[in-house]
N, C-alpha and C. Protein backbone atom coordinates (compact mmCIF):
# COMPACT_ATOMS: atom_id res chain seq x y z
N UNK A 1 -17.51 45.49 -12.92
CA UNK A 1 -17.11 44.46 -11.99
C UNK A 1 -16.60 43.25 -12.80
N UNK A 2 -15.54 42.99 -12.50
CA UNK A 2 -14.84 41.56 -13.23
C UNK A 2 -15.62 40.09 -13.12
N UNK A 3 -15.62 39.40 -13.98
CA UNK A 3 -16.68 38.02 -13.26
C UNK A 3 -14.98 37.20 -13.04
N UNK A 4 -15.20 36.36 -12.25
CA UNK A 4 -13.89 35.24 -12.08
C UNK A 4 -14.82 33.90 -12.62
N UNK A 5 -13.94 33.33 -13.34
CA UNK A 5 -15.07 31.50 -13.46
C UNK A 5 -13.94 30.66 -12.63
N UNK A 6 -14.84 29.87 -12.03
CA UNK A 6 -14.36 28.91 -10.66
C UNK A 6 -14.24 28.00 -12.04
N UNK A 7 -13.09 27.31 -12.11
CA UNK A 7 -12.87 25.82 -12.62
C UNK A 7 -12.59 24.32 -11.73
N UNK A 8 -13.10 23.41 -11.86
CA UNK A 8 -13.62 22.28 -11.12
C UNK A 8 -12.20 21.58 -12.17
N UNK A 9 -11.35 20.77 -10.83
CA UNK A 9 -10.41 20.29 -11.44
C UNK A 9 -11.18 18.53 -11.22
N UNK A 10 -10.85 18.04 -12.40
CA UNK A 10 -11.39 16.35 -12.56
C UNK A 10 -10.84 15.63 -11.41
N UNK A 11 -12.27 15.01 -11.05
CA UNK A 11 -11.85 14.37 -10.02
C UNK A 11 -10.44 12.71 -10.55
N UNK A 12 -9.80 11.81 -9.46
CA UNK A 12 -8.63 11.25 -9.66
C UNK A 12 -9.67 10.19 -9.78
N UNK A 13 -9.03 9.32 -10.89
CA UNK A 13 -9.73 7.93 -11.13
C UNK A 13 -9.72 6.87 -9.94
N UNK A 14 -10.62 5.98 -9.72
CA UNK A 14 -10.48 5.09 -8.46
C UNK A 14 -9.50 4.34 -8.53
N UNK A 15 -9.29 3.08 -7.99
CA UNK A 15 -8.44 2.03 -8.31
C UNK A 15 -9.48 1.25 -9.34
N UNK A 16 -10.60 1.14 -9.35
CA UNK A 16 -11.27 0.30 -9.87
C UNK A 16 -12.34 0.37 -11.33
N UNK A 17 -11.22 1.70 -11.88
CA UNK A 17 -11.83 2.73 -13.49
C UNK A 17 -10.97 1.74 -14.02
N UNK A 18 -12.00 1.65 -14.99
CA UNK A 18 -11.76 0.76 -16.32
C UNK A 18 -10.18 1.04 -16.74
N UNK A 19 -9.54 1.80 -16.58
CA UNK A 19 -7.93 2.15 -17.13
C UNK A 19 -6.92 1.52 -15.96
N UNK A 20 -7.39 1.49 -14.72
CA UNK A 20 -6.96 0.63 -13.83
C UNK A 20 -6.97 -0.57 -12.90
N UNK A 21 -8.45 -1.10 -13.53
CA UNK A 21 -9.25 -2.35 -12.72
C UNK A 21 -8.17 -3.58 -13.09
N UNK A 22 -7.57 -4.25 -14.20
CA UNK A 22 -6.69 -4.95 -14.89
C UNK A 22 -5.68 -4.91 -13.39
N UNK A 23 -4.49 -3.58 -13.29
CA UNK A 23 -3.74 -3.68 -12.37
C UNK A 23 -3.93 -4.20 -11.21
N UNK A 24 -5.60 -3.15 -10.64
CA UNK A 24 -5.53 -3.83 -9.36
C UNK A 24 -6.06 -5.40 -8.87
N UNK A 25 -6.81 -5.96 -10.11
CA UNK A 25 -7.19 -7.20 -10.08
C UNK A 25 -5.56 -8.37 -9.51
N UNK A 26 -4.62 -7.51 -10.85
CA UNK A 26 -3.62 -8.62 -10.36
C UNK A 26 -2.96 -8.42 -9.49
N UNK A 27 -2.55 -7.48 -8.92
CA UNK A 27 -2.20 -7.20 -7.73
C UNK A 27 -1.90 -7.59 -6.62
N UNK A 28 -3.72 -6.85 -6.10
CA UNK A 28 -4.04 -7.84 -5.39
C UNK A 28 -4.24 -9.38 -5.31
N UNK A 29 -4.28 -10.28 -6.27
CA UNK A 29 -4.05 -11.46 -6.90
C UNK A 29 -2.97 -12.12 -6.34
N UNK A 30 -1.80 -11.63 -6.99
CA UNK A 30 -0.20 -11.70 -6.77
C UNK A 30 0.17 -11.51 -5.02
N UNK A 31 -0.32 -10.67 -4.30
CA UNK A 31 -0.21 -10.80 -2.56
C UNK A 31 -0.97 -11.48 -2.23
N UNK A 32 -2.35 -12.03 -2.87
CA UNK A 32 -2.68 -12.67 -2.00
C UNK A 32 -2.11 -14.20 -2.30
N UNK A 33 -1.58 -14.76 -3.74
CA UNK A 33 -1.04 -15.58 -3.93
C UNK A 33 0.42 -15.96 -3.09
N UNK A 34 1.15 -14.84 -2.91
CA UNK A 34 2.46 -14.74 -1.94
C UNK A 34 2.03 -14.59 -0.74
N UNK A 35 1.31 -14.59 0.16
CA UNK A 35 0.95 -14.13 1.30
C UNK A 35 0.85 -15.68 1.69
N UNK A 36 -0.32 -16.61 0.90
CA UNK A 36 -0.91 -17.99 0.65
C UNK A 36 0.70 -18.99 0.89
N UNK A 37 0.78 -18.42 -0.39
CA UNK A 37 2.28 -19.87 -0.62
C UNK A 37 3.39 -19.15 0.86
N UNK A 38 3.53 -18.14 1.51
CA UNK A 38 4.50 -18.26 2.96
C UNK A 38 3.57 -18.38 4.00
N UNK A 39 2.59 -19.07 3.80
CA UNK A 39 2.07 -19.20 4.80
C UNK A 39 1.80 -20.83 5.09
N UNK A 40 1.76 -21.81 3.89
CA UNK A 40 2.18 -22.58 3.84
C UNK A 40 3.42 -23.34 3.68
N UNK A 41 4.88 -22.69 3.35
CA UNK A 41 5.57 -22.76 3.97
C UNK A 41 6.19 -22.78 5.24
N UNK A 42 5.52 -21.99 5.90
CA UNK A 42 5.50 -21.70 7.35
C UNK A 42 5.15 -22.93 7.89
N UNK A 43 4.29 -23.11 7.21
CA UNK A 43 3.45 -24.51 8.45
C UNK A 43 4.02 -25.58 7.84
N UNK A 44 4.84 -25.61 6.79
CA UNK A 44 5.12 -27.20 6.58
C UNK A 44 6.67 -27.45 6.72
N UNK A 45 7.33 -26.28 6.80
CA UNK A 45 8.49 -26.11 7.22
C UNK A 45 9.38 -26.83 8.30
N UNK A 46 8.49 -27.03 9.46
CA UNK A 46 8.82 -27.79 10.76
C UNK A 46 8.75 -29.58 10.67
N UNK A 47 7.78 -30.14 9.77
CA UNK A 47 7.66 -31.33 9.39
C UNK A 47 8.69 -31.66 7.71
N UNK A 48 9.26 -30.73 7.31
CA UNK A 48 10.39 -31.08 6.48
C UNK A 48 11.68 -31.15 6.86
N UNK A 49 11.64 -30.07 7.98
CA UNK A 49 13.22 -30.13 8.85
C UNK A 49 13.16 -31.58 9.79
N UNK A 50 12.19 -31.62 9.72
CA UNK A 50 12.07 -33.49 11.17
C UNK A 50 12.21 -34.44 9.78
N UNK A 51 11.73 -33.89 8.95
CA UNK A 51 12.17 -35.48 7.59
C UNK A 51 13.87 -35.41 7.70
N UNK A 52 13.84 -34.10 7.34
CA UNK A 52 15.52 -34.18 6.77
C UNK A 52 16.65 -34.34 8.01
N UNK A 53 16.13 -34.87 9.53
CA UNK A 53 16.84 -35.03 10.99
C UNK A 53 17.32 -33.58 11.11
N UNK A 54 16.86 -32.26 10.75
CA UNK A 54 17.48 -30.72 11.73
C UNK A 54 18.24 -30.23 10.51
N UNK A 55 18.35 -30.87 9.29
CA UNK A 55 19.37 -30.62 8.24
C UNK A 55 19.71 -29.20 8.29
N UNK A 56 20.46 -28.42 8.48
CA UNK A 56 20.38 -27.13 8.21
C UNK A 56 20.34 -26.45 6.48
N UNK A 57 19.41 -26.57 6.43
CA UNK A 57 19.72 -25.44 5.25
C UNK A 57 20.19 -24.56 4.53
């Protein structure tokens, strides 16, 4: 009778294994920094167009 050996393929590293924690630190960093700065744009946007009288941009 033949034996077969089952091989166990390595499991996939997380986001958060030492070879990829660096990336996702900045990353996520970087959106939440861009997410931040248009969101304050957003809101200050309406009180710069009333400085500048409707200026179009």
């Amino acid at each position: 009778m033949p034996s077969t050996a089952v091989t166990a393929t390595p499991a996939a590293p997380g986001l958060f294994a030492p070879r990829l924690r660096a990336m996702t630190v900045g990353s996520v960093a970087l959106i939440s920094l861009l997410a931040f700065e248009a969101l304050a744009v957003g809101t200050a946007m309406p009180t710069v167009a009333r400085s500048l009288d409707g200026l179009a941009l």
